[in-house]
Protein backbone atom coordinates (compact mmCIF):
# COMPACT_ATOMS: atom_id res chain seq x y z
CA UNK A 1 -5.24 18.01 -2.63
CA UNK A 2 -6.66 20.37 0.03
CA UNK A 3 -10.80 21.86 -0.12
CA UNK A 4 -9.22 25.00 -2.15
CA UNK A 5 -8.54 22.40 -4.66
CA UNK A 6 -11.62 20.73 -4.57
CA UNK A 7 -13.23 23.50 -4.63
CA UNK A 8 -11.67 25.18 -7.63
CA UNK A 9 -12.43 22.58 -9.25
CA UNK A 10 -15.85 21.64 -8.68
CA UNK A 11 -17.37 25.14 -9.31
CA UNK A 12 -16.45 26.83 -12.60
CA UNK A 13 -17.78 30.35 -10.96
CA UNK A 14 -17.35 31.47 -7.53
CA UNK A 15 -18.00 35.67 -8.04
CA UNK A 16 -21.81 34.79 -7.33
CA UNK A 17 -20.80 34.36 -3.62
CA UNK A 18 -19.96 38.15 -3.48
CA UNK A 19 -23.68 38.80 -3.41
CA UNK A 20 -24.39 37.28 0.24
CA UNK A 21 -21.46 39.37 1.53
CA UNK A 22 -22.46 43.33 2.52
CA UNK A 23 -19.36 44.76 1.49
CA UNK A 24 -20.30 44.01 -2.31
CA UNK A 25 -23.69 45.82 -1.94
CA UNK A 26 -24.49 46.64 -5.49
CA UNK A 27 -21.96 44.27 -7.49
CA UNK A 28 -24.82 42.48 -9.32
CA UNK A 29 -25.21 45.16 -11.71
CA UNK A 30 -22.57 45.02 -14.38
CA UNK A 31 -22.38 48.90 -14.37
CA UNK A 32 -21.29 48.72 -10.70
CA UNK A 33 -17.74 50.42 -10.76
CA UNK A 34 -16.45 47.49 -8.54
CA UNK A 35 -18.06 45.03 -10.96
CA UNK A 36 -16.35 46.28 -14.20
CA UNK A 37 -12.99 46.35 -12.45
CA UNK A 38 -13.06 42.64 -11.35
CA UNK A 39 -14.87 41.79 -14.58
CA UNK A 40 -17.61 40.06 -12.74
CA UNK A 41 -20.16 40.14 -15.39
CA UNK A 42 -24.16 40.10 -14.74
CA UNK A 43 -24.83 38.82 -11.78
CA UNK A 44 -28.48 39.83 -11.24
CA UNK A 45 -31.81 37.40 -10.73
CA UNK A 46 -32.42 37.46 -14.65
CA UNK A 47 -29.01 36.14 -15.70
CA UNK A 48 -28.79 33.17 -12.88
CA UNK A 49 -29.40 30.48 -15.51
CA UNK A 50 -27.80 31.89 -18.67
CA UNK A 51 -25.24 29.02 -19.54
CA UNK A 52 -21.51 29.77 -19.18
CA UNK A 53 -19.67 30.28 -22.85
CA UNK A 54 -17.59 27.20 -22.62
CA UNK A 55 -20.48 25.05 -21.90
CA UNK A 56 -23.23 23.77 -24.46
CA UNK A 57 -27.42 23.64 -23.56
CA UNK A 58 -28.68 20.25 -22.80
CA UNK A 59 -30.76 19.18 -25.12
CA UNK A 60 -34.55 19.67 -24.25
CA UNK A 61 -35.35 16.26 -25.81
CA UNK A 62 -32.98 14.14 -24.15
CA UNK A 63 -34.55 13.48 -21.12
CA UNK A 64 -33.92 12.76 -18.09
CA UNK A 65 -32.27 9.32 -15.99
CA UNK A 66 -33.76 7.40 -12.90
């Protein structure tokens, strides 16, 4: 298993990385013509922490280990 696996595998999402790169100036916005044809989504400040659709919230009450 090579880092491509690992990292495939480790991160469910890797289209935020587009947004440090200056050719994808704009992509953020889901209206951006480049967005909708790579089906990027949202990626702007507001929708950072908006939980994927495969994965449940944590629960609020369950605290947290030490």
């Amino acid at each position: 298993m090579g880092w491509d696996s690992c990292f495939d595998l480790l991160f469910q999402d890797h289209d935020v990385l587009m947004l440090f790169h200056s050719k994808f100036t704009g992509i953020e916005d889901p209206d951006h013509p480049a967005n909708q044809s790579m089906g990027v989504g949202d990626l702007r400040e507001a929708a950072w922490f908006d939980p994927f659709d495969n994965r449940s919230i944590r629960d609020p009450r369950r605290g947290f280990r030490r």
